[in-house]
Protein backbone atom coordinates (compact mmCIF):
# COMPACT_ATOMS: atom_id res chain seq x y z
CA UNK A 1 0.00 0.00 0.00
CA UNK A 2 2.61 2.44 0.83
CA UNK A 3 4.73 2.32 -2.66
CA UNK A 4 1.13 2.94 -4.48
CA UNK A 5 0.97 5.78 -2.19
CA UNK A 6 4.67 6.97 -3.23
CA UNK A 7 3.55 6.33 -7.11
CA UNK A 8 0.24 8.15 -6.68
CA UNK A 9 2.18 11.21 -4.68
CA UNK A 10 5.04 11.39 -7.42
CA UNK A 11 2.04 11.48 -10.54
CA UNK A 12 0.47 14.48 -8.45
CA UNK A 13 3.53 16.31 -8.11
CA UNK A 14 4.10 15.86 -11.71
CA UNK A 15 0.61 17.00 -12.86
CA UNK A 16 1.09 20.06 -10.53
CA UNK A 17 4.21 21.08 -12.24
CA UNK A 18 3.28 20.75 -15.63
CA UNK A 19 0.13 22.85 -14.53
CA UNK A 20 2.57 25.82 -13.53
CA UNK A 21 4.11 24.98 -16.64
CA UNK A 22 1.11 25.53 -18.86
CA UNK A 23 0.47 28.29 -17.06
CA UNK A 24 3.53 30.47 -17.25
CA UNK A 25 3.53 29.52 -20.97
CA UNK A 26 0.34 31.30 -21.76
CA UNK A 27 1.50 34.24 -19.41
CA UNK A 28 4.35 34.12 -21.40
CA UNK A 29 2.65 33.92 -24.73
CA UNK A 30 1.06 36.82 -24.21
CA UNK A 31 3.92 39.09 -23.03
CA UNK A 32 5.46 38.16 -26.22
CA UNK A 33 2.41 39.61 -28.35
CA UNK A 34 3.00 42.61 -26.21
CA UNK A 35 6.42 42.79 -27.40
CA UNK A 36 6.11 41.67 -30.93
CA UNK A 37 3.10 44.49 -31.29
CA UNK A 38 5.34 47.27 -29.44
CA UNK A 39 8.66 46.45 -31.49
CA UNK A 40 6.21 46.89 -34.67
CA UNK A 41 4.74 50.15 -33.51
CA UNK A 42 8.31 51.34 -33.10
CA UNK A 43 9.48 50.52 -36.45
CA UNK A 44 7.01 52.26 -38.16
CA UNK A 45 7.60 55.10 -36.13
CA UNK A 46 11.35 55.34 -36.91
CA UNK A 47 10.28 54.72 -40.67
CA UNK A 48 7.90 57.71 -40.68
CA UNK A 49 10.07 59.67 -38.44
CA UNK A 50 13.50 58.72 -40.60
CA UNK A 51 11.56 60.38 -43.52
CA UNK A 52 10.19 63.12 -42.45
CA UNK A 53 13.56 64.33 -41.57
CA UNK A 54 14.98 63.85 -44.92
């Protein structure tokens, strides 16, 4: 009884860490579209700005 108990303990532990995992991914995921959308808006602002100065 007590190994199933060691088994069932260890599957748990690994469900719970691939839960953070998932999580954190999707945070992550989406701080990346920030970033991908901001580095965009910047380049087109140091296109327009590059020739209105010419």
């Amino acid at each position: 009884m007590k190994p199933l108990l060691i088994v069932l303990a260890l599957i748990a532990l690994v469900l719970l860490v691939i839960g953070v995992a998932v999580e954190t991914l999707k945070f992550l995921l989406y701080v990346g579209l920030v970033v991908l959308v901001a580095s965009a808006a910047l380049l087109v602002l140091q296109r327009v700005r590059s020739r209105v100065q010419r």
